[in-house]
N, C-alpha and C. Protein backbone atom coordinates (compact mmCIF):
# COMPACT_ATOMS: atom_id res chain seq x y z
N UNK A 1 4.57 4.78 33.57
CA UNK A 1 5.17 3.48 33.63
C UNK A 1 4.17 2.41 33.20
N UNK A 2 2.98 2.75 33.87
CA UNK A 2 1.90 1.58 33.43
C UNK A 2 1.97 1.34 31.71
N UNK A 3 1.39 2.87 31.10
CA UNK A 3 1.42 2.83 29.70
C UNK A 3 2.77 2.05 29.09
N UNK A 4 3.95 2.03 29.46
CA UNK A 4 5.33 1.65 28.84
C UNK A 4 4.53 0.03 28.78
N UNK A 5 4.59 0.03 29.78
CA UNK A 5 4.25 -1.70 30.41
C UNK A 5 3.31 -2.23 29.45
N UNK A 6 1.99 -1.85 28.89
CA UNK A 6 0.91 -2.27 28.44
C UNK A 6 1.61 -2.07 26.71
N UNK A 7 2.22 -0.71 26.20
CA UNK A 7 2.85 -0.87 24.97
C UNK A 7 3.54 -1.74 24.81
N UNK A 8 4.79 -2.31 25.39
CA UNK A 8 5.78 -3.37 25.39
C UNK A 8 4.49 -4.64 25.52
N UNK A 9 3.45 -5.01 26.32
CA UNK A 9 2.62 -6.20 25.99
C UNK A 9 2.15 -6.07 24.86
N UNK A 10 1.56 -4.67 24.47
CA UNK A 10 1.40 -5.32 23.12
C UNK A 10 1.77 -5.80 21.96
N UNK A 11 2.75 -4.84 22.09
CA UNK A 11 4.18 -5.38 21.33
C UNK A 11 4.91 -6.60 20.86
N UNK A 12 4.97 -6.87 22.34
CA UNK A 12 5.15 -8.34 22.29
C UNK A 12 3.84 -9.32 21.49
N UNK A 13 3.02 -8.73 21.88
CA UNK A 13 1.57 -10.07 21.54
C UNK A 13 1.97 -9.87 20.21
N UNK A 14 2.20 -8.55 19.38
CA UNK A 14 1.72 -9.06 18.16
C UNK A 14 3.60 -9.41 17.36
N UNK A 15 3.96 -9.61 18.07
CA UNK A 15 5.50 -9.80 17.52
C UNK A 15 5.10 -11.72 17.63
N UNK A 16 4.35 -12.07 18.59
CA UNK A 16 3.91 -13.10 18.95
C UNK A 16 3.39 -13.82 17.80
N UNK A 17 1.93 -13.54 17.67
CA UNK A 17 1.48 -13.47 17.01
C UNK A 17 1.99 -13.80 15.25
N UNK A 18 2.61 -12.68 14.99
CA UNK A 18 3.65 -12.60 13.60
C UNK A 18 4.44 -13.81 13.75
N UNK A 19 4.70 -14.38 14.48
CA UNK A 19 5.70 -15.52 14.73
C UNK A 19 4.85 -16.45 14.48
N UNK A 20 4.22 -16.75 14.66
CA UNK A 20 2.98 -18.20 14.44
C UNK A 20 2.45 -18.14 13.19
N UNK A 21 2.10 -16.77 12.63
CA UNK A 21 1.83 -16.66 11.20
C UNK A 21 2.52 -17.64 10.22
N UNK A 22 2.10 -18.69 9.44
CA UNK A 22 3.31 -19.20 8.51
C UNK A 22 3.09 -17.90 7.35
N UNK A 23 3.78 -17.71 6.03
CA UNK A 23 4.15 -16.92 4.83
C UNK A 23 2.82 -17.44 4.25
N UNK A 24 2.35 -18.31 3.91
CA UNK A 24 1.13 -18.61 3.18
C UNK A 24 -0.23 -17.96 4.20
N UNK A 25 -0.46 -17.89 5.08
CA UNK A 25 -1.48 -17.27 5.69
C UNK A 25 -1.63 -15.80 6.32
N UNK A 26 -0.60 -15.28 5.18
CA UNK A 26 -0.92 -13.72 5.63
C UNK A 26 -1.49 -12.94 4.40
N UNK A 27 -2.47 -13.51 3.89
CA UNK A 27 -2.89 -13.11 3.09
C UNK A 27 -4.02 -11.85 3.16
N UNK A 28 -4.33 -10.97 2.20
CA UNK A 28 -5.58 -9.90 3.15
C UNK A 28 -6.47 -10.02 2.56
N UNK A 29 -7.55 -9.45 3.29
CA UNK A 29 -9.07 -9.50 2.58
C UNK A 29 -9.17 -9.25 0.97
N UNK A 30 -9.87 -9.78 0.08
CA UNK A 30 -10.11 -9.14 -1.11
C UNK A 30 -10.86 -7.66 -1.17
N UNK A 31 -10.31 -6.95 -1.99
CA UNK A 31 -11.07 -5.92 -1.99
C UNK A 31 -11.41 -5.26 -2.88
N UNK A 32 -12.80 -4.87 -3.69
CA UNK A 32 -13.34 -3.98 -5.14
C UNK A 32 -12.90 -2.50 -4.88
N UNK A 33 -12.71 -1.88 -6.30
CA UNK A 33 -12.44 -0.57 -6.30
C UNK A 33 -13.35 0.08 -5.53
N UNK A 34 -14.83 -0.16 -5.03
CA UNK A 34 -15.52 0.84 -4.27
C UNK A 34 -14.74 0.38 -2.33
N UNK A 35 -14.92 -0.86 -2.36
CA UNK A 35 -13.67 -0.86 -1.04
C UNK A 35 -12.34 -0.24 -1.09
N UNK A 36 -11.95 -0.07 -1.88
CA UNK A 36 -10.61 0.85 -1.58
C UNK A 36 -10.92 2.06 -2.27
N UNK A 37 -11.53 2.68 -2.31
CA UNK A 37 -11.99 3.84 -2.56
C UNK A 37 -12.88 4.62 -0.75
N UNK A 38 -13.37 3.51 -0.16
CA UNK A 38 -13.57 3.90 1.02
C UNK A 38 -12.64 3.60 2.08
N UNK A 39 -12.18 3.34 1.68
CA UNK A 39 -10.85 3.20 2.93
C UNK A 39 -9.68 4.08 2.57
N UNK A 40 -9.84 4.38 1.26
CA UNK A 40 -8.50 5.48 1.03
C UNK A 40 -8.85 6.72 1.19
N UNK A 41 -7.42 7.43 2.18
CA UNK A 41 -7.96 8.46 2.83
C UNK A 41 -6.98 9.95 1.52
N UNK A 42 -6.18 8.96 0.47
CA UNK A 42 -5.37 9.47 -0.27
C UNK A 42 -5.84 8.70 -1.45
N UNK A 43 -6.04 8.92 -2.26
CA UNK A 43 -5.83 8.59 -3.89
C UNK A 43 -5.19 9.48 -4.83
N UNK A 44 -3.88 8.94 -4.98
CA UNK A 44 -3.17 10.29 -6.03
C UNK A 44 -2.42 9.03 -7.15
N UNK A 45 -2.16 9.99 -8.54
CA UNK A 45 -1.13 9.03 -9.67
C UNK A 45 0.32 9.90 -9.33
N UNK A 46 1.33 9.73 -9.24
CA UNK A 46 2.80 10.27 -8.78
C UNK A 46 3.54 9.30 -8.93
N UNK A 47 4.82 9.92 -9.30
CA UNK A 47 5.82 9.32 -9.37
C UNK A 47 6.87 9.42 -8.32
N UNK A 48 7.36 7.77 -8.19
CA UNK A 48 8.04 8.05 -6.76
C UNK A 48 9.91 8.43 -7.37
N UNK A 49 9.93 9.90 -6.67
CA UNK A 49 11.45 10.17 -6.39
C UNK A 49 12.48 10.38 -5.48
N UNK A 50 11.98 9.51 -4.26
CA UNK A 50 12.86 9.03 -3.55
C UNK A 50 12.58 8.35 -2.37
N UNK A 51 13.02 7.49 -1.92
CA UNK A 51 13.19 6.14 -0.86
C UNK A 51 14.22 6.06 -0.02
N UNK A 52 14.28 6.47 1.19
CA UNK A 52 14.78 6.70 2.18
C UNK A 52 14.89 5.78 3.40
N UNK A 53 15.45 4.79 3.90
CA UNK A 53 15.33 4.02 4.90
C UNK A 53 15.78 4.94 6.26
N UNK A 54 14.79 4.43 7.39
CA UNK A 54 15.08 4.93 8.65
C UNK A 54 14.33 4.11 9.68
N UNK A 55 14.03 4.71 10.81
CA UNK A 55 13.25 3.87 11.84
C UNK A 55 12.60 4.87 12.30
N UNK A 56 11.34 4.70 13.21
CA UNK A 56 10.41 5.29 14.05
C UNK A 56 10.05 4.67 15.36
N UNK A 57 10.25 5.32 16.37
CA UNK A 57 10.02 4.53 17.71
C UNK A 57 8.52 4.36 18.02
N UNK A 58 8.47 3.67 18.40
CA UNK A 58 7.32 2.96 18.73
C UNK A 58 7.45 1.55 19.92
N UNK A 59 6.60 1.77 21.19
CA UNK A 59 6.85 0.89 22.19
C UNK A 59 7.63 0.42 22.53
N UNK A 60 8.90 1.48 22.80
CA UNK A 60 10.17 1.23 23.49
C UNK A 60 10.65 0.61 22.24
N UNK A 61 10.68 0.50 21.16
CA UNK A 61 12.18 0.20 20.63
C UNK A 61 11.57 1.14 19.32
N UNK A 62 12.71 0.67 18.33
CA UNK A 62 12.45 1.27 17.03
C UNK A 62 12.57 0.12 15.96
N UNK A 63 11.59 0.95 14.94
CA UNK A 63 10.99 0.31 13.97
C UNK A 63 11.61 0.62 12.61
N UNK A 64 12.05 -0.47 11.65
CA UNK A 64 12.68 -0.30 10.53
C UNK A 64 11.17 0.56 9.44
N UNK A 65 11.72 1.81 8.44
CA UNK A 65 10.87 2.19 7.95
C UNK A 65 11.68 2.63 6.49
N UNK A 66 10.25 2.67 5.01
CA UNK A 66 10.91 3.22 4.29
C UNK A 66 9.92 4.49 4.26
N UNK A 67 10.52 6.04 3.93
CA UNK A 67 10.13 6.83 3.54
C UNK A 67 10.26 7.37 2.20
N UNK A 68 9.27 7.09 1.36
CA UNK A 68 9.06 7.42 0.11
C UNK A 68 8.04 8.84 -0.05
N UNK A 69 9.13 9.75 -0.66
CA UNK A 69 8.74 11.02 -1.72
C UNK A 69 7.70 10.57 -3.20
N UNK A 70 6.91 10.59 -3.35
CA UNK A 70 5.61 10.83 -4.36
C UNK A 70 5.51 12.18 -4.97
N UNK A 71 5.85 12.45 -6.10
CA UNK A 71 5.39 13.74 -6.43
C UNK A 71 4.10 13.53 -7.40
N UNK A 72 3.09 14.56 -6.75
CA UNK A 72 1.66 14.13 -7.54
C UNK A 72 1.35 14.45 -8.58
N UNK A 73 1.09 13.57 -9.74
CA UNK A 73 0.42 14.47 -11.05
C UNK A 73 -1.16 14.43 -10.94
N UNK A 74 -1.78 13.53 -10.08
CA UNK A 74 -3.15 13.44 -10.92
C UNK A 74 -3.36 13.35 -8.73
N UNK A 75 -4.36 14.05 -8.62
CA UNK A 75 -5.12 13.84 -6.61
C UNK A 75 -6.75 13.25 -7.33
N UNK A 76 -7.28 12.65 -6.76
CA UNK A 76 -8.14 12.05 -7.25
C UNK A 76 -9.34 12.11 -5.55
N UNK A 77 -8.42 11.73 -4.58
CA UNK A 77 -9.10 11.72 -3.20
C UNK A 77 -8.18 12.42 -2.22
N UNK A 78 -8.61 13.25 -1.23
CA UNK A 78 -8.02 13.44 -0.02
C UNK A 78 -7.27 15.25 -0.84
N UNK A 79 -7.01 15.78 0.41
CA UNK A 79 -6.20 17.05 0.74
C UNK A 79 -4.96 16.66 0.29
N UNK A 80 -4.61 16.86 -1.20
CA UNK A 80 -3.44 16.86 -1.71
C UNK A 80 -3.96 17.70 -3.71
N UNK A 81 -2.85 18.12 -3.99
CA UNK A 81 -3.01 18.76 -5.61
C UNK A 81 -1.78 18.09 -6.27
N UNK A 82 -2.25 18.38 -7.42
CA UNK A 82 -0.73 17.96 -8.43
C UNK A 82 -0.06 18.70 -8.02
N UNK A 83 1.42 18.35 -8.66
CA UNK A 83 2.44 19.00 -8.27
C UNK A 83 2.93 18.97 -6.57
N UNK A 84 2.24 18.55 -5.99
CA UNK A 84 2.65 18.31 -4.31
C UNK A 84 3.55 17.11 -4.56
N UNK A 85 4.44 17.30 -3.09
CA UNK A 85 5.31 16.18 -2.84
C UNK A 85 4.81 15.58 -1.63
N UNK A 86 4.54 14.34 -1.90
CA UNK A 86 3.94 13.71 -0.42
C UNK A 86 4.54 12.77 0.07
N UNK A 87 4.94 12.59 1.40
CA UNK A 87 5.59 11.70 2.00
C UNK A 87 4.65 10.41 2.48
N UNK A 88 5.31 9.30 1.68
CA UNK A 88 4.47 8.11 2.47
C UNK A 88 5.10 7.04 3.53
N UNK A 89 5.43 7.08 4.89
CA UNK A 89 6.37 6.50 5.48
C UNK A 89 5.59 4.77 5.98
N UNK A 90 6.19 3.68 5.43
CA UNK A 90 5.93 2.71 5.41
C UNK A 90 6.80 1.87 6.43
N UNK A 91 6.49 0.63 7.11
CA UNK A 91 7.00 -0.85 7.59
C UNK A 91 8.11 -0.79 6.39
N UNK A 92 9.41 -1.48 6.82
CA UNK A 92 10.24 -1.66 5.61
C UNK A 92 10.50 -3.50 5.80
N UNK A 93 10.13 -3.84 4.25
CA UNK A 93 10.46 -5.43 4.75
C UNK A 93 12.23 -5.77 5.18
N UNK A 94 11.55 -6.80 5.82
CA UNK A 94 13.17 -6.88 6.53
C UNK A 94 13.64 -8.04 5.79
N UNK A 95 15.26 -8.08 6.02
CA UNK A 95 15.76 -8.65 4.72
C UNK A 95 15.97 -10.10 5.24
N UNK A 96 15.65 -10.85 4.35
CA UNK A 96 15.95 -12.94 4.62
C UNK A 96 16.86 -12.94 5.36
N UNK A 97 16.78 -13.42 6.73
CA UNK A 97 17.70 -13.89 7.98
C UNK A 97 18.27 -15.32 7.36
N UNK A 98 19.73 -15.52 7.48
CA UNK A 98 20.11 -17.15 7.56
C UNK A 98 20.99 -17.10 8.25
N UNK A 99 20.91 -18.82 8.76
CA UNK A 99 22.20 -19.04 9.97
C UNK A 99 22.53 -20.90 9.13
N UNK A 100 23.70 -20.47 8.65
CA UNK A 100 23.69 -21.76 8.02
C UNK A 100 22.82 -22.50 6.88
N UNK A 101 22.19 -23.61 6.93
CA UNK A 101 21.09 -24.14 6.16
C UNK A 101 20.03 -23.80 6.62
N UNK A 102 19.64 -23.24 7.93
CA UNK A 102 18.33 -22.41 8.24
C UNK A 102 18.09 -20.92 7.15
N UNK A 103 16.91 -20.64 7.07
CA UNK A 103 16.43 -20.16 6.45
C UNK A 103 14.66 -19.16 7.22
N UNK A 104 15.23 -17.98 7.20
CA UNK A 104 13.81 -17.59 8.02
C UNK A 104 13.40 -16.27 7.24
N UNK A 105 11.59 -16.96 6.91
CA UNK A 105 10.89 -15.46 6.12
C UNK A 105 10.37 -14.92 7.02
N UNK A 106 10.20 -13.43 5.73
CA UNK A 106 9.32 -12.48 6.70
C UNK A 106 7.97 -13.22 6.60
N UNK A 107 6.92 -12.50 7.77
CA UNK A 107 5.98 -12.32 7.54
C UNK A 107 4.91 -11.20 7.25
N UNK A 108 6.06 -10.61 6.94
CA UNK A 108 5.13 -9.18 6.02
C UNK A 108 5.71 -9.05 4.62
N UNK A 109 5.91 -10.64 4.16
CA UNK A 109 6.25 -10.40 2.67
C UNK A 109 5.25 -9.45 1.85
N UNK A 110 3.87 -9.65 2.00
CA UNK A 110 3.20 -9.03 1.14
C UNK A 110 3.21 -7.12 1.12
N UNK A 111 4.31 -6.57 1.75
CA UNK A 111 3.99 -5.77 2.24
C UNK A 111 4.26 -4.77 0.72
N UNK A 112 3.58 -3.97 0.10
CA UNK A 112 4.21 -3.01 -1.27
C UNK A 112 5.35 -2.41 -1.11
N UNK A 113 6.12 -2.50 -2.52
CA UNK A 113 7.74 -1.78 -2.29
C UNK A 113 7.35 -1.02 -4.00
N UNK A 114 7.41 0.52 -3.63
CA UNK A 114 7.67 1.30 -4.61
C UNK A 114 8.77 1.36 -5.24
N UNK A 115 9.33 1.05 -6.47
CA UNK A 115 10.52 1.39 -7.40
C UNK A 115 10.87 3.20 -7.75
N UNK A 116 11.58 3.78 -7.30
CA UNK A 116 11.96 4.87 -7.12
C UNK A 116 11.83 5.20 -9.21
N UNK A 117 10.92 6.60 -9.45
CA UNK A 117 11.33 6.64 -11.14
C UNK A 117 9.92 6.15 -11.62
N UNK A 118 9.28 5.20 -11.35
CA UNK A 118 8.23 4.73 -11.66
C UNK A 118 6.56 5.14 -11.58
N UNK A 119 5.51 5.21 -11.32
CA UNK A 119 4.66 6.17 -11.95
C UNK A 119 3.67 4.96 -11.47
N UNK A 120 2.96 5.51 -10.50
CA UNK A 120 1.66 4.44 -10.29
C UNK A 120 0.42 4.98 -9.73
N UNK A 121 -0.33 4.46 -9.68
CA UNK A 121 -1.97 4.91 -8.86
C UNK A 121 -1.64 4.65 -7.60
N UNK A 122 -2.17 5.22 -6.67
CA UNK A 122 -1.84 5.01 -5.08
C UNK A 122 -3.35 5.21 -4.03
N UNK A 123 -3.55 3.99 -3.84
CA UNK A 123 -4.65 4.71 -2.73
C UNK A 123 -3.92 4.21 -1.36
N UNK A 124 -4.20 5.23 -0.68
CA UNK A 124 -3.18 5.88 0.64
C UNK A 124 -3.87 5.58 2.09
N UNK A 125 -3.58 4.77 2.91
CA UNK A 125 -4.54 4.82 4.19
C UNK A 125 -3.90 6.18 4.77
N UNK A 126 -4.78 6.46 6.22
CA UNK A 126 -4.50 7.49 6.69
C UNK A 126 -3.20 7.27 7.59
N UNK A 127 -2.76 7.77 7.73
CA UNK A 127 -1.07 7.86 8.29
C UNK A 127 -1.98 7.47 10.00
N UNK A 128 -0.83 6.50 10.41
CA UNK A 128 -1.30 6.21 11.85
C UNK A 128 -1.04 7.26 12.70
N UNK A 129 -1.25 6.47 14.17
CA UNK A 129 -0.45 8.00 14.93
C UNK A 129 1.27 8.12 14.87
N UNK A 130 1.18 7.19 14.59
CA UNK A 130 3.27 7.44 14.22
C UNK A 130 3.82 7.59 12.97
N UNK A 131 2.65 7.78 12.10
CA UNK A 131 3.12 8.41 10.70
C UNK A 131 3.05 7.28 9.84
N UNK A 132 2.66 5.88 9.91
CA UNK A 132 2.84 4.81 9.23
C UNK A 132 1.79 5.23 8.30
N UNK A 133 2.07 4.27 7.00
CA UNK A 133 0.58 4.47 5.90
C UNK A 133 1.27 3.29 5.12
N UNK A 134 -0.02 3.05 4.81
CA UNK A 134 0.38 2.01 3.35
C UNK A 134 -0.87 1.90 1.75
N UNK A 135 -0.45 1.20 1.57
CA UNK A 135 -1.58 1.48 0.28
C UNK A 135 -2.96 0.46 0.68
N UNK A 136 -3.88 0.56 0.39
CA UNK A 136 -5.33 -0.16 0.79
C UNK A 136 -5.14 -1.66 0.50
N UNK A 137 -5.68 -2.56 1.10
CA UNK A 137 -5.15 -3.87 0.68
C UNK A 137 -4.03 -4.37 0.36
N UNK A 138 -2.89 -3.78 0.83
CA UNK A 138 -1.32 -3.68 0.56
C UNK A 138 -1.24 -3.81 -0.87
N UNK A 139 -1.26 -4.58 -1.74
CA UNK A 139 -0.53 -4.72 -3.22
C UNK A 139 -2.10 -4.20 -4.29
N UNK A 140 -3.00 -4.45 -3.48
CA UNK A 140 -4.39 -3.76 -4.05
C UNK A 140 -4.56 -2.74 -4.25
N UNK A 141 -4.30 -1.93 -3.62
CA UNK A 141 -4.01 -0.48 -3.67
C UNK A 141 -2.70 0.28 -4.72
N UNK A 142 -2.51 -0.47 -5.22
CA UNK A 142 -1.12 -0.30 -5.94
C UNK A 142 -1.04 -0.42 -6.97
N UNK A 143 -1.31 0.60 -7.81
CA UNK A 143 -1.88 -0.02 -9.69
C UNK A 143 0.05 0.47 -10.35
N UNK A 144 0.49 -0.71 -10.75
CA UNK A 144 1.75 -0.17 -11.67
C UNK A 144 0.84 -0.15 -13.29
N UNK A 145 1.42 0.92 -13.68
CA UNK A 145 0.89 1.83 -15.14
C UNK A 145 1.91 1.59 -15.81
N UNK A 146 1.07 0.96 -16.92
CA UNK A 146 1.96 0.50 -18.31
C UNK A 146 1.24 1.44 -20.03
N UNK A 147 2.17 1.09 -20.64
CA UNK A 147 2.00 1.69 -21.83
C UNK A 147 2.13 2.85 -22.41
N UNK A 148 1.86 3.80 -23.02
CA UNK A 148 1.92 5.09 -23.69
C UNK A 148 1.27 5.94 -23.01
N UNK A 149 1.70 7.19 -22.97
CA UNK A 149 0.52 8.28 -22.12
C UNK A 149 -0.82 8.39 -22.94
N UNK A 150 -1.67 8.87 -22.28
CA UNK A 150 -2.63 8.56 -22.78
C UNK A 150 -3.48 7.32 -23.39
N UNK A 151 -2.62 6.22 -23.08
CA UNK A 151 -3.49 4.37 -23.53
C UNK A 151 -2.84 3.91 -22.21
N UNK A 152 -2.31 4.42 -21.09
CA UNK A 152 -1.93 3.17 -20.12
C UNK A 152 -2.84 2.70 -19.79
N UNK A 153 -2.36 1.48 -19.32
CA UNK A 153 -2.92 0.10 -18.75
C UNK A 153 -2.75 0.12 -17.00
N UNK A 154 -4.14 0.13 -16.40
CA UNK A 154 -3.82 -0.10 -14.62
C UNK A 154 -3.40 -1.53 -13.95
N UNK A 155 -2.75 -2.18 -13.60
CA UNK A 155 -3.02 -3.41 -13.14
C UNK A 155 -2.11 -3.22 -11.31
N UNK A 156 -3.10 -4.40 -10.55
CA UNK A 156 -2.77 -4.34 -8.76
C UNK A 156 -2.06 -5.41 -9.24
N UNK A 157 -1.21 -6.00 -7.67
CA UNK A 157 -0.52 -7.20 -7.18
C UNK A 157 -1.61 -8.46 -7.84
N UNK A 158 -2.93 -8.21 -7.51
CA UNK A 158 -3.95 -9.04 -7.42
C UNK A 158 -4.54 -9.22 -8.68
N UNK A 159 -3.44 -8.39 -10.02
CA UNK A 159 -4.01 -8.48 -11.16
C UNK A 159 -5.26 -8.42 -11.79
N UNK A 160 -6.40 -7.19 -10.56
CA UNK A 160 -7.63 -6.52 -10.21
C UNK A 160 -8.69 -7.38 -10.17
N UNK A 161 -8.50 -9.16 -10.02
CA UNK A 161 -9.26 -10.03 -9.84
C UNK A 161 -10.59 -8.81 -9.24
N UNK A 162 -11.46 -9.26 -9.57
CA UNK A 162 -12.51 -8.76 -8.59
C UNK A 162 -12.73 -6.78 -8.49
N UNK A 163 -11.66 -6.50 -9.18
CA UNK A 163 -11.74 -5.57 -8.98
C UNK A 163 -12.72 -4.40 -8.94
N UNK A 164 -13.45 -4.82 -10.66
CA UNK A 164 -14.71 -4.07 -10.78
C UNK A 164 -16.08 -4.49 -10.43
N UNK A 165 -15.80 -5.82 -9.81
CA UNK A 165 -17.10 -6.62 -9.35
C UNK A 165 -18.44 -5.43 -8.98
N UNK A 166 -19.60 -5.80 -9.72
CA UNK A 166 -20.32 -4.75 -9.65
C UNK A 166 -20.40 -3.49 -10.47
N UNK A 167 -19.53 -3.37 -11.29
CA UNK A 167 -19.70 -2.38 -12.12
C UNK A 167 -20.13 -2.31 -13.61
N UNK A 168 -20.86 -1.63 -13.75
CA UNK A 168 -21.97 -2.29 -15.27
C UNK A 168 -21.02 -2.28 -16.18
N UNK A 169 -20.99 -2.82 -17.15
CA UNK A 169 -19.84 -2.89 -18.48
C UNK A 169 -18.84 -3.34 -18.23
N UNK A 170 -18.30 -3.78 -16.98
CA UNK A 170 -17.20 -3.81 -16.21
C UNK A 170 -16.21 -5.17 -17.10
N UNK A 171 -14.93 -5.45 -17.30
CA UNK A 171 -14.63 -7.05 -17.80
C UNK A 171 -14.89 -7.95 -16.41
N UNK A 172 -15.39 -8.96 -16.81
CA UNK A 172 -15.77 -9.92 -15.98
C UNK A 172 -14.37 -10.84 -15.79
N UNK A 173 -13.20 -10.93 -16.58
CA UNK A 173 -11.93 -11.41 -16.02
C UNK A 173 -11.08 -9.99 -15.66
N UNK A 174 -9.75 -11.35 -15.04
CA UNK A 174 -9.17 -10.34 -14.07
C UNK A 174 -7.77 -9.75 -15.57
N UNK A 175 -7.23 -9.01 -15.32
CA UNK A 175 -6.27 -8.03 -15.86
C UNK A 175 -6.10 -6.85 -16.04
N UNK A 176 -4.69 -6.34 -17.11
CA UNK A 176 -4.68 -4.91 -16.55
C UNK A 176 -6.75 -3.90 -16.98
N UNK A 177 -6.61 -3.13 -16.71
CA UNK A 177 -7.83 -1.86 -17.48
C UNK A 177 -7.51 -1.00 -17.66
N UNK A 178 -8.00 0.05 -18.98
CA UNK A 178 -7.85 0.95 -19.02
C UNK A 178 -7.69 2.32 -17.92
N UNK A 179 -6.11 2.85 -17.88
CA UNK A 179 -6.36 3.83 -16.90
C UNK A 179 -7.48 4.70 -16.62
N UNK A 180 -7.86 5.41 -17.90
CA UNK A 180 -8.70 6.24 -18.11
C UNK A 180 -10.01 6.03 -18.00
N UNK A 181 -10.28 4.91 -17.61
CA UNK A 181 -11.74 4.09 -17.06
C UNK A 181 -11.65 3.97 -15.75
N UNK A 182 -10.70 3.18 -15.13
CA UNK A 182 -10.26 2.92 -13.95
C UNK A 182 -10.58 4.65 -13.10
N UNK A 183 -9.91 5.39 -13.64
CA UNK A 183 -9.93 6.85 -12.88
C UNK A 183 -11.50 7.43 -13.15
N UNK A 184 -11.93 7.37 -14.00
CA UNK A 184 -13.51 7.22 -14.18
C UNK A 184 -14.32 6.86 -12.95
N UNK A 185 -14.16 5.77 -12.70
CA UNK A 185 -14.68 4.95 -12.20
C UNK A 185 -14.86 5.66 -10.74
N UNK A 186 -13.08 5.71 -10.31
CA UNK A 186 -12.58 6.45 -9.18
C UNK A 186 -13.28 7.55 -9.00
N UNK A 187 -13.24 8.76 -10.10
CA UNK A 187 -13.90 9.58 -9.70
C UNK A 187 -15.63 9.69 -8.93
N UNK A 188 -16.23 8.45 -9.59
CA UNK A 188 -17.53 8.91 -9.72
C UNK A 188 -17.84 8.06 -8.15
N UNK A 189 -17.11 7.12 -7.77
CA UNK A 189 -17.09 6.49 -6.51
C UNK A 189 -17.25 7.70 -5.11
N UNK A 190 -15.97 8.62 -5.65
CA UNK A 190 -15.18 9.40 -4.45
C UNK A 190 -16.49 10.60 -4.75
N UNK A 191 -17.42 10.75 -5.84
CA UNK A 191 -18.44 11.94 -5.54
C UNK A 191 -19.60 11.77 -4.72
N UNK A 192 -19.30 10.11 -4.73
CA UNK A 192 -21.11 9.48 -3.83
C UNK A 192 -20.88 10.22 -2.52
């Protein structure tokens, strides 16, 4: 009973919390490819084939979630191979509340939404204890891949501002980079 009691406070605090947040100040840390390379406990390229909405309980109630299927072509970090199907079960944003001329956002707009069909870089936190995961730096972690096989282009939410900060030869502005550098890069990070 105690434990129920102390989950439901926390619960509350950070439901609290989220409430005081305005949409402009939920922004997250910046982070370079060697920071999300240490915090990702997954780095795979896959394409997502399928998105599943559900919930997961957690502190007496339940939690809206999407579960997205990844099938892997390229594992780069972590206990996974090509050809695996990996489940990534995420927070699902919740949809614009209105009551009249009121108007109420989330505050987990920034949160990443995979397009089912589509083909991206993924670095993966480690699944919580209730199975949650998301990508490193939410939209940072999230390279959508453009162009021809073999010439795609990587680019994050964050349009990799900063991304290679520190890396010799690196472009000193922000935009997409070569995949095939980018995974370079990745690799030689994830051997230190």
């Amino acid at each position: 009973m105690r434990n129920r009691v102390r989950s439901l406070c926390a619960l509350a605090a950070g439901i609290i919390t989220c409430a005081l947040v305005t949409a402009e100040a939920s922004n997250v840390i910046h982070m370079t490819l060697r920071d999300l390379v240490v915090r990702g406990d997954r780095i795979v390229r896959g394409t997502v084939v399928a998105a599943d909405e559900g919930t997961v309980s957690a502190g007496g109630g339940n939690i809206p979630i999407v579960t997205y299927r990844i099938r892997v072509d390229e594992a780069l970090k972590g206990s996974v191979a090509g050809g695996d199907v990996i489940e990534v079960r995420m927070l699902a944003t919740t949809k614009q509340a209105s009551s009249g001329s009121l108007r109420r956002a989330t505050v987990l707009r920034d949160l990443p939404q995979f397009a089912v069909g589509r083909n991206y870089l993924f670095v993966l936190t480690r699944p919580s204890r209730i199975g949650l995961s998301t990508t490193v730096g939410l939209g940072q972690g999230l390279f959508e891949l453009r162009g021809r096989p073999g010439q795609e282009l990587a680019v994050n939410a964050a349009n990799n501002l900063g991304l290679l900060s520190g890396v010799r030869g690196a472009p000193a502005s922000p935009g997409p980079v070569a995949y095939a550098s980018l995974v370079k890069e990745i690799r030689t990070l994830v051997g230190r």
